[in-house]
C-alpha atoms as a PDB file:
ATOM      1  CA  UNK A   1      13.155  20.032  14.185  1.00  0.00           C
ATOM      2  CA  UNK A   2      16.886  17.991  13.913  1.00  0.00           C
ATOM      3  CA  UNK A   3      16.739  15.338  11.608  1.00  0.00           C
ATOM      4  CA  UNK A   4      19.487  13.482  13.599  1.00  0.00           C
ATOM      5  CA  UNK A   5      18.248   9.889  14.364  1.00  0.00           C
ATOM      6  CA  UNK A   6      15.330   9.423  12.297  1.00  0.00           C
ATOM      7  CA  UNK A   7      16.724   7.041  10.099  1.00  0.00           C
ATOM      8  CA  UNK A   8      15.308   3.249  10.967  1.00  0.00           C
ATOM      9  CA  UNK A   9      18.014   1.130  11.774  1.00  0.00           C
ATOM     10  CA  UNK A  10      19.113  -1.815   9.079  1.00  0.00           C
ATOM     11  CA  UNK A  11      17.147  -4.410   9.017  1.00  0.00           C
ATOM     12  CA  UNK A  12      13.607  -3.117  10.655  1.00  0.00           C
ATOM     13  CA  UNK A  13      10.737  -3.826   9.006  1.00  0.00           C
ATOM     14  CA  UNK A  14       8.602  -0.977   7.362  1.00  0.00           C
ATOM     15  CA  UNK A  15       5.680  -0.352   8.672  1.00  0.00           C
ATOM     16  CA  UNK A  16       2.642   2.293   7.487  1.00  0.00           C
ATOM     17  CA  UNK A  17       0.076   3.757   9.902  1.00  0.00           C
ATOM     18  CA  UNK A  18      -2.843   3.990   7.602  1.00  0.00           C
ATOM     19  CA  UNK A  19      -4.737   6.295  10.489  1.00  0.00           C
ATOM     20  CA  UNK A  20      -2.541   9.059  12.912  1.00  0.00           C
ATOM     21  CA  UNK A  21      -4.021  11.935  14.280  1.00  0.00           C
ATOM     22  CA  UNK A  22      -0.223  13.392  14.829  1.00  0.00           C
ATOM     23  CA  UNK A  23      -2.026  17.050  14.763  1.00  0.00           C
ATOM     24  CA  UNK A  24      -3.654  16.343  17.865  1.00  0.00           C
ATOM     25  CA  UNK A  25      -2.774  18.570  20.916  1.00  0.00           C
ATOM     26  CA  UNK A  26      -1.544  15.557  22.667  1.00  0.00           C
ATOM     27  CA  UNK A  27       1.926  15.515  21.086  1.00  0.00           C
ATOM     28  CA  UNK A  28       2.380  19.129  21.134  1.00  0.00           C
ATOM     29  CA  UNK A  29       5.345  18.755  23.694  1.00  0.00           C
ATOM     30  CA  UNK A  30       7.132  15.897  22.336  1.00  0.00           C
ATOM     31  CA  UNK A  31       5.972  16.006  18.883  1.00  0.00           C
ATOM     32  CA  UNK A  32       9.609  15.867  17.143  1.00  0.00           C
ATOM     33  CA  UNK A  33      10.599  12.940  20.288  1.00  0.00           C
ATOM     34  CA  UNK A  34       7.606  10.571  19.026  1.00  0.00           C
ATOM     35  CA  UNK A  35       8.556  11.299  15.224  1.00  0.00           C
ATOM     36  CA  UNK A  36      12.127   9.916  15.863  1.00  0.00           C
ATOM     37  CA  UNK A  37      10.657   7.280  18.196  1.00  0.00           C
ATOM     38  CA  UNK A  38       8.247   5.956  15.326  1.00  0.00           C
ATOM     39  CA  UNK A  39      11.140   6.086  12.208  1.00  0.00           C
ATOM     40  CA  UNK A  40      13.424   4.022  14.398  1.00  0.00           C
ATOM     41  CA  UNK A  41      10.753   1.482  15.341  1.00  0.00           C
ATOM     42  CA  UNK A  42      10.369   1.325  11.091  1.00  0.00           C
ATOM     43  CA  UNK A  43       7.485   3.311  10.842  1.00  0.00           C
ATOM     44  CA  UNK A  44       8.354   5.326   8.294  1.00  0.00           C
ATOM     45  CA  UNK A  45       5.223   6.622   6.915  1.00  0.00           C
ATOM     46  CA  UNK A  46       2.113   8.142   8.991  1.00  0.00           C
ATOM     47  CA  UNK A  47      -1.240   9.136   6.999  1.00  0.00           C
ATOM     48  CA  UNK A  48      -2.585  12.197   8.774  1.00  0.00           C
ATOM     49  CA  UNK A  49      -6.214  12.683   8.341  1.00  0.00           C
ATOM     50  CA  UNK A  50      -8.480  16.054   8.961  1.00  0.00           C
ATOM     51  CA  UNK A  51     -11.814  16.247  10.823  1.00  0.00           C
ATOM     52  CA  UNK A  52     -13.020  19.469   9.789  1.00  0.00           C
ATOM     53  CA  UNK A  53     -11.728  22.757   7.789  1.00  0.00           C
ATOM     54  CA  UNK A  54     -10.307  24.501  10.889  1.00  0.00           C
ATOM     55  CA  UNK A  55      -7.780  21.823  11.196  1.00  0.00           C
ATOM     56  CA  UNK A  56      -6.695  22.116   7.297  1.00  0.00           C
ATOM     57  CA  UNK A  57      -3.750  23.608   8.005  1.00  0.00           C
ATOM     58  CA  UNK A  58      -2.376  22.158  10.765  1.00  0.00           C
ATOM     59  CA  UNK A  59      -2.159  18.941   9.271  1.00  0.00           C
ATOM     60  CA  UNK A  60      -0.849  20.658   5.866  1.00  0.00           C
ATOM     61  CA  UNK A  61       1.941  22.242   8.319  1.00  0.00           C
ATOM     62  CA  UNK A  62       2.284  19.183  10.222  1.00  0.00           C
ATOM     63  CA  UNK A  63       3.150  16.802   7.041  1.00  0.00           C
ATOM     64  CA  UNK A  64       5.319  19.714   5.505  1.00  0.00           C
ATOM     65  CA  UNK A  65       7.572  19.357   8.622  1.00  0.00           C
ATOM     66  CA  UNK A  66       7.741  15.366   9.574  1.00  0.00           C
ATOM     67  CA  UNK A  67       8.902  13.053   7.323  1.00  0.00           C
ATOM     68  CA  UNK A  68       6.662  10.369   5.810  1.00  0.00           C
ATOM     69  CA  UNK A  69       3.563  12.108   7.588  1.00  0.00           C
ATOM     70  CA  UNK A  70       0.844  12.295   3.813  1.00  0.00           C
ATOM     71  CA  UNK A  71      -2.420  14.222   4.325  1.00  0.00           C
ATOM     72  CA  UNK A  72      -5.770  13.288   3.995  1.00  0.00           C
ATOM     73  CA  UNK A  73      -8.359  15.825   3.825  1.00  0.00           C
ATOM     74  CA  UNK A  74     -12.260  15.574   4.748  1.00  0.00           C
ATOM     75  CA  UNK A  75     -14.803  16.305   7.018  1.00  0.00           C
ATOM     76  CA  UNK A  76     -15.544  14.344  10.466  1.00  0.00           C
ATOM     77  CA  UNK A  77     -18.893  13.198  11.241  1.00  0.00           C
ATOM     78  CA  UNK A  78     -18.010  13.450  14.843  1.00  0.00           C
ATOM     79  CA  UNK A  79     -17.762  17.267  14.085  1.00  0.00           C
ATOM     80  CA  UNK A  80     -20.815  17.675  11.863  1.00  0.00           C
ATOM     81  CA  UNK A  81     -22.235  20.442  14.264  1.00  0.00           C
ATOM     82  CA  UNK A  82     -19.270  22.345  12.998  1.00  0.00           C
ATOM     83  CA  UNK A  83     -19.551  21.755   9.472  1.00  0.00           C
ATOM     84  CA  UNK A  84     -20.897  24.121   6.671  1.00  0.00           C
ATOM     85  CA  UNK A  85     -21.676  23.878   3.356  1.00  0.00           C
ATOM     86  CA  UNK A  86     -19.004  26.297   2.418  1.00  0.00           C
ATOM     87  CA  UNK A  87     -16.565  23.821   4.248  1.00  0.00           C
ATOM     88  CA  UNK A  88     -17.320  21.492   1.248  1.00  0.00           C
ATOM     89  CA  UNK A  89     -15.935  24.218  -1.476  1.00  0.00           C
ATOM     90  CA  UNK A  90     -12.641  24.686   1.138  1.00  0.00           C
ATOM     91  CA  UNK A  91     -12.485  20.729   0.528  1.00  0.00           C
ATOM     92  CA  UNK A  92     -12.100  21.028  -3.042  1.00  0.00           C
ATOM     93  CA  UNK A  93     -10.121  23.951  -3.108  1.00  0.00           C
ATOM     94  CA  UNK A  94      -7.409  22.029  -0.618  1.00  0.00           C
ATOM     95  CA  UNK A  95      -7.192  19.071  -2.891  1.00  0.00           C
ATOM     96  CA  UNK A  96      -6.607  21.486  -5.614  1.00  0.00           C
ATOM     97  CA  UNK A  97      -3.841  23.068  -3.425  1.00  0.00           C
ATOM     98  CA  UNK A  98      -2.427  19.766  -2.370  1.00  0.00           C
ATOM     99  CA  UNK A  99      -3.574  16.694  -3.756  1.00  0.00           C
ATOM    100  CA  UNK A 100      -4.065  14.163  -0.521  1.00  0.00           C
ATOM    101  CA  UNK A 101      -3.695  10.612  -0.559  1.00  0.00           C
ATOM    102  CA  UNK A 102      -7.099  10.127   0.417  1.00  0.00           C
ATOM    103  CA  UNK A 103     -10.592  11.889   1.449  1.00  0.00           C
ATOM    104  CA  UNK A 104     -11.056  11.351   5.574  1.00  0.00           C
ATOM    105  CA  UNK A 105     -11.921  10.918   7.548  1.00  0.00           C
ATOM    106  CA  UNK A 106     -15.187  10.608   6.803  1.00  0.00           C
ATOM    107  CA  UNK A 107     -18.303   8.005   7.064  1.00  0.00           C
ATOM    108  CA  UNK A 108     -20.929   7.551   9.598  1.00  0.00           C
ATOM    109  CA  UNK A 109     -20.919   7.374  13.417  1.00  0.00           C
ATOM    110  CA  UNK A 110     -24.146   5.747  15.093  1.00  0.00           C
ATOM    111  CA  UNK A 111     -22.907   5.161  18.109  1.00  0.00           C
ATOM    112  CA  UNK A 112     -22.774   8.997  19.631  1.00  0.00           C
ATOM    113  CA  UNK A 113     -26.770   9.364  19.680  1.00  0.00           C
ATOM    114  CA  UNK A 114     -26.425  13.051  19.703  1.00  0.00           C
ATOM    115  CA  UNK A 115     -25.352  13.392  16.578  1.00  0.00           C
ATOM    116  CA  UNK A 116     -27.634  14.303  13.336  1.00  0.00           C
ATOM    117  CA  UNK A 117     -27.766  11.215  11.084  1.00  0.00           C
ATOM    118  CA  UNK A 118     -29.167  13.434   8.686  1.00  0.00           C
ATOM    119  CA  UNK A 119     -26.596  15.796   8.516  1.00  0.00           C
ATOM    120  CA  UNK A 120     -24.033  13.327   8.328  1.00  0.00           C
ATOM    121  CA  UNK A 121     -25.297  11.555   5.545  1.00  0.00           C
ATOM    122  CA  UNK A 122     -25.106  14.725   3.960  1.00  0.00           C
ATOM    123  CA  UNK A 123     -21.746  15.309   4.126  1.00  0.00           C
ATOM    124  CA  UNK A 124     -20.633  11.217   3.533  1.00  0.00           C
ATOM    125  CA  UNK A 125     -22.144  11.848   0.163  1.00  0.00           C
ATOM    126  CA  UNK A 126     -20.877  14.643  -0.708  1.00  0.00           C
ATOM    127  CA  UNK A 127     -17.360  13.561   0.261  1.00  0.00           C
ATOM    128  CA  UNK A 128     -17.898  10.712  -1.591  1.00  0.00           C
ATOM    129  CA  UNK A 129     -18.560  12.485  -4.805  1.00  0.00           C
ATOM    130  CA  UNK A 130     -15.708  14.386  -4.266  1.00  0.00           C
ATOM    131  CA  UNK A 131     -14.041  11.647  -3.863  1.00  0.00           C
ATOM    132  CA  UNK A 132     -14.722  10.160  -7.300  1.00  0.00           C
ATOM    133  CA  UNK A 133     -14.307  13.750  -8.835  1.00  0.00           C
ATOM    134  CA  UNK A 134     -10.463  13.418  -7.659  1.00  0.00           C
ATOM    135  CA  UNK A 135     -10.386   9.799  -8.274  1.00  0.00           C
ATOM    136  CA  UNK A 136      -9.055   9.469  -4.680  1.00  0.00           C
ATOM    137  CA  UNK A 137      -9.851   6.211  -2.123  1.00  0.00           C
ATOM    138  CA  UNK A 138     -11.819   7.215   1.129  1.00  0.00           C
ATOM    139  CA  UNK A 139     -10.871   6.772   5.129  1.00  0.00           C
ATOM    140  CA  UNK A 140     -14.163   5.560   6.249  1.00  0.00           C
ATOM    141  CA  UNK A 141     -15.225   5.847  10.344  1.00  0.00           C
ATOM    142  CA  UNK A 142     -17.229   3.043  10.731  1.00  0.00           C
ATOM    143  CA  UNK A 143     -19.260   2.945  14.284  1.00  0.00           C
ATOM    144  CA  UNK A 144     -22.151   0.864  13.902  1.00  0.00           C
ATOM    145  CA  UNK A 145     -22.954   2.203  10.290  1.00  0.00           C
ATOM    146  CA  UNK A 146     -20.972  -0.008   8.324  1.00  0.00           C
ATOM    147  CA  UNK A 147     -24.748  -1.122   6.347  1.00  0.00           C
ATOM    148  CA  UNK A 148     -25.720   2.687   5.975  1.00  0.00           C
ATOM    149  CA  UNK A 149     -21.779   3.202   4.870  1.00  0.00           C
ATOM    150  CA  UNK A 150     -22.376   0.275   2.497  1.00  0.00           C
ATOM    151  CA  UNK A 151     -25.804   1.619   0.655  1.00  0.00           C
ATOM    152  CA  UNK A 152     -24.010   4.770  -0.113  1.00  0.00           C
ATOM    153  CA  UNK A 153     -20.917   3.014  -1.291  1.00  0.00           C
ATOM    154  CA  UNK A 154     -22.216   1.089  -4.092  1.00  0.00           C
ATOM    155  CA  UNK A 155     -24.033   3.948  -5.341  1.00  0.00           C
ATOM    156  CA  UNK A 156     -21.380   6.641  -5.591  1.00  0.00           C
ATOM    157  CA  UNK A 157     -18.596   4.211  -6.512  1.00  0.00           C
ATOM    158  CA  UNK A 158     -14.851   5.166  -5.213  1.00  0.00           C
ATOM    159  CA  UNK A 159     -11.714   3.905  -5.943  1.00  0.00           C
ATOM    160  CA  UNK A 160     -11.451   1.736  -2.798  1.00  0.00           C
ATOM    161  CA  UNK A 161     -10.131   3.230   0.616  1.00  0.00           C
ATOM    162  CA  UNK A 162      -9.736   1.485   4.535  1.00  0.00           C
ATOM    163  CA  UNK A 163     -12.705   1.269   6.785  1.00  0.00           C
ATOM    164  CA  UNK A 164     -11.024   3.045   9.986  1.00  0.00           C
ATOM    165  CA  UNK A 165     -10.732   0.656  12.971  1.00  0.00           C
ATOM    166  CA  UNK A 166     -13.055  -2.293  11.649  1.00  0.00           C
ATOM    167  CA  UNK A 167     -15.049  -3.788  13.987  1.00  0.00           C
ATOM    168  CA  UNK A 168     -18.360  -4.990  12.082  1.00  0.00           C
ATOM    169  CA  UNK A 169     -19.183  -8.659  10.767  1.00  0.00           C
ATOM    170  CA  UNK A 170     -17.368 -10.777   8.880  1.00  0.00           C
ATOM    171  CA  UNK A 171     -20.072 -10.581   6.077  1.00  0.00           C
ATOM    172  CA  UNK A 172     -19.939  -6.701   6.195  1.00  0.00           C
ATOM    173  CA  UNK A 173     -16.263  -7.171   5.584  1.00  0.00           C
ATOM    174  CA  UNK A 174     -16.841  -9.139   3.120  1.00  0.00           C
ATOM    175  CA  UNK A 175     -18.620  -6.987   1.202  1.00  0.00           C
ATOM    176  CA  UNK A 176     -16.252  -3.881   1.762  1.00  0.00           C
ATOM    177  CA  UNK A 177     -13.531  -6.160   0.346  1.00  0.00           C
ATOM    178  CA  UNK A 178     -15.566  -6.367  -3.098  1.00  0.00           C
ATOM    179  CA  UNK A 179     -15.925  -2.627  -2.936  1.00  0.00           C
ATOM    180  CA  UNK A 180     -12.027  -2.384  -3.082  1.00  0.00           C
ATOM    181  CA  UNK A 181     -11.243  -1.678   0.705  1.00  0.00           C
ATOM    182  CA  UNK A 182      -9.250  -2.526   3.126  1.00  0.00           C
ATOM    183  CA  UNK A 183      -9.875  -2.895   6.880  1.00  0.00           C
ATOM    184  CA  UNK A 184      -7.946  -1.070   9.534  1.00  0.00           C
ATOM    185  CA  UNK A 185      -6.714  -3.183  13.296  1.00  0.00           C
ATOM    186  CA  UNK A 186      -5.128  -0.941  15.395  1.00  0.00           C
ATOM    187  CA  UNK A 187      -5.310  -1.442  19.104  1.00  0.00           C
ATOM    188  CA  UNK A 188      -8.503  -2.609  19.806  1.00  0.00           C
ATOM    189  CA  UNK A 189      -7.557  -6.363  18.809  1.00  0.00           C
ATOM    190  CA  UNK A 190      -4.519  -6.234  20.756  1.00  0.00           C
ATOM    191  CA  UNK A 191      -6.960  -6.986  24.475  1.00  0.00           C
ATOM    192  CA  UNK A 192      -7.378 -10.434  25.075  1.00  0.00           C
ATOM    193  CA  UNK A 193     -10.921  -9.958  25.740  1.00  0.00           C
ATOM    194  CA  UNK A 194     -11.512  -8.352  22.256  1.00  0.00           C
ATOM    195  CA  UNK A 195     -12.457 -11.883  20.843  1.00  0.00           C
ATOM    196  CA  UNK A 196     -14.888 -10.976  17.952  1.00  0.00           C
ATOM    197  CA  UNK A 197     -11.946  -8.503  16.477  1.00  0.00           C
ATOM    198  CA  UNK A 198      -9.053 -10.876  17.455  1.00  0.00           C
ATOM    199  CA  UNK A 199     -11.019 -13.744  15.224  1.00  0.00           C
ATOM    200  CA  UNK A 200     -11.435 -10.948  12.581  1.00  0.00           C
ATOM    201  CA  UNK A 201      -7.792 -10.425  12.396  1.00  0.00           C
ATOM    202  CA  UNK A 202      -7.261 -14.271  12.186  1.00  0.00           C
ATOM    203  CA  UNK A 203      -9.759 -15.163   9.921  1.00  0.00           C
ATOM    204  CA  UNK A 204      -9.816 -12.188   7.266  1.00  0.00           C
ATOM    205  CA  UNK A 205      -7.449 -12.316   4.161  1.00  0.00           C
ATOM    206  CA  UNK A 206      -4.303 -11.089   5.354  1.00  0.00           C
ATOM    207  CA  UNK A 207      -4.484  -9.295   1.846  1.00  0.00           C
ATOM    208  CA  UNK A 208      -7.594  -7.126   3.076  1.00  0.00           C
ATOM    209  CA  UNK A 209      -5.496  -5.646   5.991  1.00  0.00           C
ATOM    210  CA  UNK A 210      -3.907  -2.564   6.992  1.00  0.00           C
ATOM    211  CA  UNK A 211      -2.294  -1.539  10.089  1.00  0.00           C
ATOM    212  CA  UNK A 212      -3.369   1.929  12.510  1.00  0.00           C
ATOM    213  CA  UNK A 213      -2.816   2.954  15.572  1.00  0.00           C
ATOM    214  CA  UNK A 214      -5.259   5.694  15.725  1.00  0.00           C
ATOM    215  CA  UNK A 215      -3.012   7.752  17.567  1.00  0.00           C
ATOM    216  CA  UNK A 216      -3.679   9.294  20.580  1.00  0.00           C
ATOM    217  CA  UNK A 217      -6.535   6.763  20.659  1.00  0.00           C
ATOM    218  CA  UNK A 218      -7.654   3.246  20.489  1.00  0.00           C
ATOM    219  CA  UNK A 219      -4.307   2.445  22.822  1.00  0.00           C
ATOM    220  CA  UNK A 220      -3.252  -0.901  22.923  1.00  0.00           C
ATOM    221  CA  UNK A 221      -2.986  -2.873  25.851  1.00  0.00           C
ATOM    222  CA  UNK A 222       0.206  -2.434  27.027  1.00  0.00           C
ATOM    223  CA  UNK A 223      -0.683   1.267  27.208  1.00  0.00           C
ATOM    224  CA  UNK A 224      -3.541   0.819  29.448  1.00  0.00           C
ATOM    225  CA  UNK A 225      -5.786   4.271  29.270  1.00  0.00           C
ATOM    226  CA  UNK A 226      -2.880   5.934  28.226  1.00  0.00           C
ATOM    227  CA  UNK A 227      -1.912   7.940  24.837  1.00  0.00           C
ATOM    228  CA  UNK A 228      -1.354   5.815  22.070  1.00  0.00           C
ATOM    229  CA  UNK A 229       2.024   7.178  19.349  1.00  0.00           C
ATOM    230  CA  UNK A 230       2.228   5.825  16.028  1.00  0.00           C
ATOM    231  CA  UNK A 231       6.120   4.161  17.678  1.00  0.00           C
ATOM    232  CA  UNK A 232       3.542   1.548  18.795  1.00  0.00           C
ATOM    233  CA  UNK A 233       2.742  -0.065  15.325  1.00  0.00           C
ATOM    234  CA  UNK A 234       5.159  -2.821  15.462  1.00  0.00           C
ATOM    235  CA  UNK A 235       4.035  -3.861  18.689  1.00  0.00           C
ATOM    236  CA  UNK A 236       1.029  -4.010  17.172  1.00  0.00           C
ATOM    237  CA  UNK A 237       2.233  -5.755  14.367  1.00  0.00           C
ATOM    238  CA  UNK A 238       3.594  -8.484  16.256  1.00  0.00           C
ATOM    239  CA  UNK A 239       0.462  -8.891  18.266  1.00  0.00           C
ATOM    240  CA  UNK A 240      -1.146  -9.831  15.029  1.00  0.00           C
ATOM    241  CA  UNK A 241       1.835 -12.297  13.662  1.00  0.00           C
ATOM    242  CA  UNK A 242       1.313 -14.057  17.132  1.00  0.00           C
ATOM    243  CA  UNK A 243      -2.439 -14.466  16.765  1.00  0.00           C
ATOM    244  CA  UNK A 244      -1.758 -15.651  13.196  1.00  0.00           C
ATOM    245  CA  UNK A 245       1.199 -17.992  13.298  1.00  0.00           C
ATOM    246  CA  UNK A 246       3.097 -16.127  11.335  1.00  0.00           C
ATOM    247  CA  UNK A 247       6.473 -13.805  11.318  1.00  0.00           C
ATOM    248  CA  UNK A 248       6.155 -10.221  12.629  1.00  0.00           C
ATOM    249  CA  UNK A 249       8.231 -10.038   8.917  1.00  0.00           C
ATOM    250  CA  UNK A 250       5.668 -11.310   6.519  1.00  0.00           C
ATOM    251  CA  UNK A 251       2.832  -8.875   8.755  1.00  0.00           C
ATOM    252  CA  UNK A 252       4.874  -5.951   8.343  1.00  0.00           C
ATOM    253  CA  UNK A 253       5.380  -7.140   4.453  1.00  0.00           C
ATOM    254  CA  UNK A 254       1.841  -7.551   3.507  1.00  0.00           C
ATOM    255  CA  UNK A 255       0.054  -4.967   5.216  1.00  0.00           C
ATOM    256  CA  UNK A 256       2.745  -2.167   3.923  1.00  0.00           C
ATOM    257  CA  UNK A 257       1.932  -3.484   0.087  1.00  0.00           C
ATOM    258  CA  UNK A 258      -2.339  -3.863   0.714  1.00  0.00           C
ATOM    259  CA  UNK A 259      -1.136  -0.158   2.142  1.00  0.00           C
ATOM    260  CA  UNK A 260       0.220   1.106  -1.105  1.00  0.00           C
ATOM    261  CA  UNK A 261      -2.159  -0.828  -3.179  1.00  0.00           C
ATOM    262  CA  UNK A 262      -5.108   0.671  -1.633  1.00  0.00           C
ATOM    263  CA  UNK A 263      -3.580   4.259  -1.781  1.00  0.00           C
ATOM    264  CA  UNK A 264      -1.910   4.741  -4.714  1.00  0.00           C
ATOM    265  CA  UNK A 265       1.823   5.098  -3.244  1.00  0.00           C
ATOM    266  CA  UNK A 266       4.723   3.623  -4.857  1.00  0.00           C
ATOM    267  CA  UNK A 267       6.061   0.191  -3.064  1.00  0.00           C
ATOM    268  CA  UNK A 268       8.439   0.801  -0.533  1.00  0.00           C
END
C-alpha cells in the first residue's frame, strides 16, 4: 500500500474512531482508498476490534499495515455459537503477543433472541477477568443488556472502557460514567427521528463521549442503507457540534482527549 496522501491536511481536526471493523470483507477492494480517505478527513487513528479467534489475525495484519489502525482483541457475543473455551487461552496468549489497547468487543446482546444468554455471560466474565489480569479497559456491546452488563461490572472491576454505540437511559449512563466509561455515538444519532439518542448526545457530559462510526455499520444518514467508512467521522462530528451549539473544533477536541483518557494513549 503507497503511503502517498495520507497525511491530513494543516489545520483538520483529529479525530479517533473508538469502534471500526476495517477487517470486514466490505473494504476488501478499496481498503488502502478509504484509509487515505479517512487520514485526510483527520481521522488519524481507527481502533480495530475482534469478534472471535478466527479473525485474530486479520486484524493483527490489518493494523500492522494501516497507519493509526490499534487492535483490540476479544470475543463477540454475536458469535458465541463459535466460541470455545480454548478460544479464551488464544485470548491471553494474543495479548501476550501483542498487547491491545483494549478487550472487545465484548458484552451482552439481548436483542438477537437466538442467542444463549447463558453462554454469553460466560464469556463477558471471563473477558472481564482477563481484562483486569492485563489491566486493560473493555469495548462493551450493549443491546438491551446494559443492567445485566452493569451487575457484572461492579463485581469484576475494570479499568474503565466505552459502551459501543450507547443507546440505553440516561440513568444507565449515568452509572457507566461512575464505572469509568465512556459512551460511544456513531451514526445512529445522526437521523432526525433518533430523538431519545439525539437528547443523549445533548444532554450527557461532553466529557463522557467518544466518537464511532461502527464501520461498515450503523451508517449515518447521509449514507442511507449504505456502507458506512471510518472517512465519515467528521461528518459525524459536526452533526453533534450542531445539535450542541458548539464548534465542530471543540467536538473533535474533547472527544479525541475522553478517547485517550479512557484508553491509555498518549494525547495527540
Amino acid at each position: 500500500m503507497s503511503r502517498q496522501g495520507e497525511t491530513a491536511p494543516c489545520g483538520v481536526p483529529f479525530f479517533i474512531d473508538t469502534h471500526s471493523h476495517f477487517d470486514a470483507p466490505e473494504f476488501d477492494a478499496d481498503r488502502d482508498g478509504e484509509h487515505i480517505r479517512a487520514v485526510k478527513a483527520g481521522v488519524g487513528i481507527q481502533i480495530v476490534p475482534s469478534v472471535a479467534r478466527n479473525n485474530f489475525a486479520a486484524v493483527a495484519e490489518l493494523c500492522a499495515r494501516y497507519t493509526g489502525c490499534l487492535p483490540a482483541w476479544g470475543l463477540h457475543p454475536m458469535y458465541v455459537a463459535v466460541h470455545t473455551p480454548d478460544d479464551l487461552d488464544a485470548l491471553r496468549a494474543r495479548i501476550g503477543a501483542q498487547r491491545p489497547v483494549a478487550i472487545g468487543e465484548i458484552g451482552l446482546d439481548l436483542f438477537v433472541r437466538k442467542l444463549d444468554v447463558a453462554a454469553q455471560e460466560h464469556y463477558y466474565v471471563e473477558q472481564l477477568r482477563i481484562a483486569r489480569e492485563h489491566d486493560l479497559p473493555v469495548l462493551l456491546h450493549c443491546r438491551k443488556s446494559s443492567d445485566l452488563l452493569l451487575k457484572h461490572l461492579r463485581r469484576i472491576r475494570v479499568p474503565g472502557g466505552i459502551v459501543h454505540a450507547f443507546n440505553g437511559s440516561a440513568q444507565q449512563a449515568a452509572e457507566f460514567i461512575k464505572l469509568g466509561f465512556k459512551l460511544g455515538f456513531g451514526g445512529a444519532f445522526t437521523w432526525p427521528r433518533a430523538n431519545h439518542l439525539r437528547r443523549l448526545a445533548v444532554e450527557l457530559p461532553l466529557a463522557a463521549i467518544v466518537l464511532e462510526t461502527d464501520s461498515p455499520d450503523i451508517p449515518p444518514v447521509w449514507i442511507g442503507r449504505g456502507r458506512n467508512a471510518p472517512a465519515e467521522l467528521p461528518r459525524i462530528a459536526q452533526t453533534l457540534a450542531d445539535l450542541r451549539g458548539i464548534t465542530v473544533d471543540a467536538v473533535a477536541e474533547a472527544t479525541t482527549q475522553n478517547a485517550c483518557d479512557v484508553l491509555g494513549l498518549s494525547s495527540v
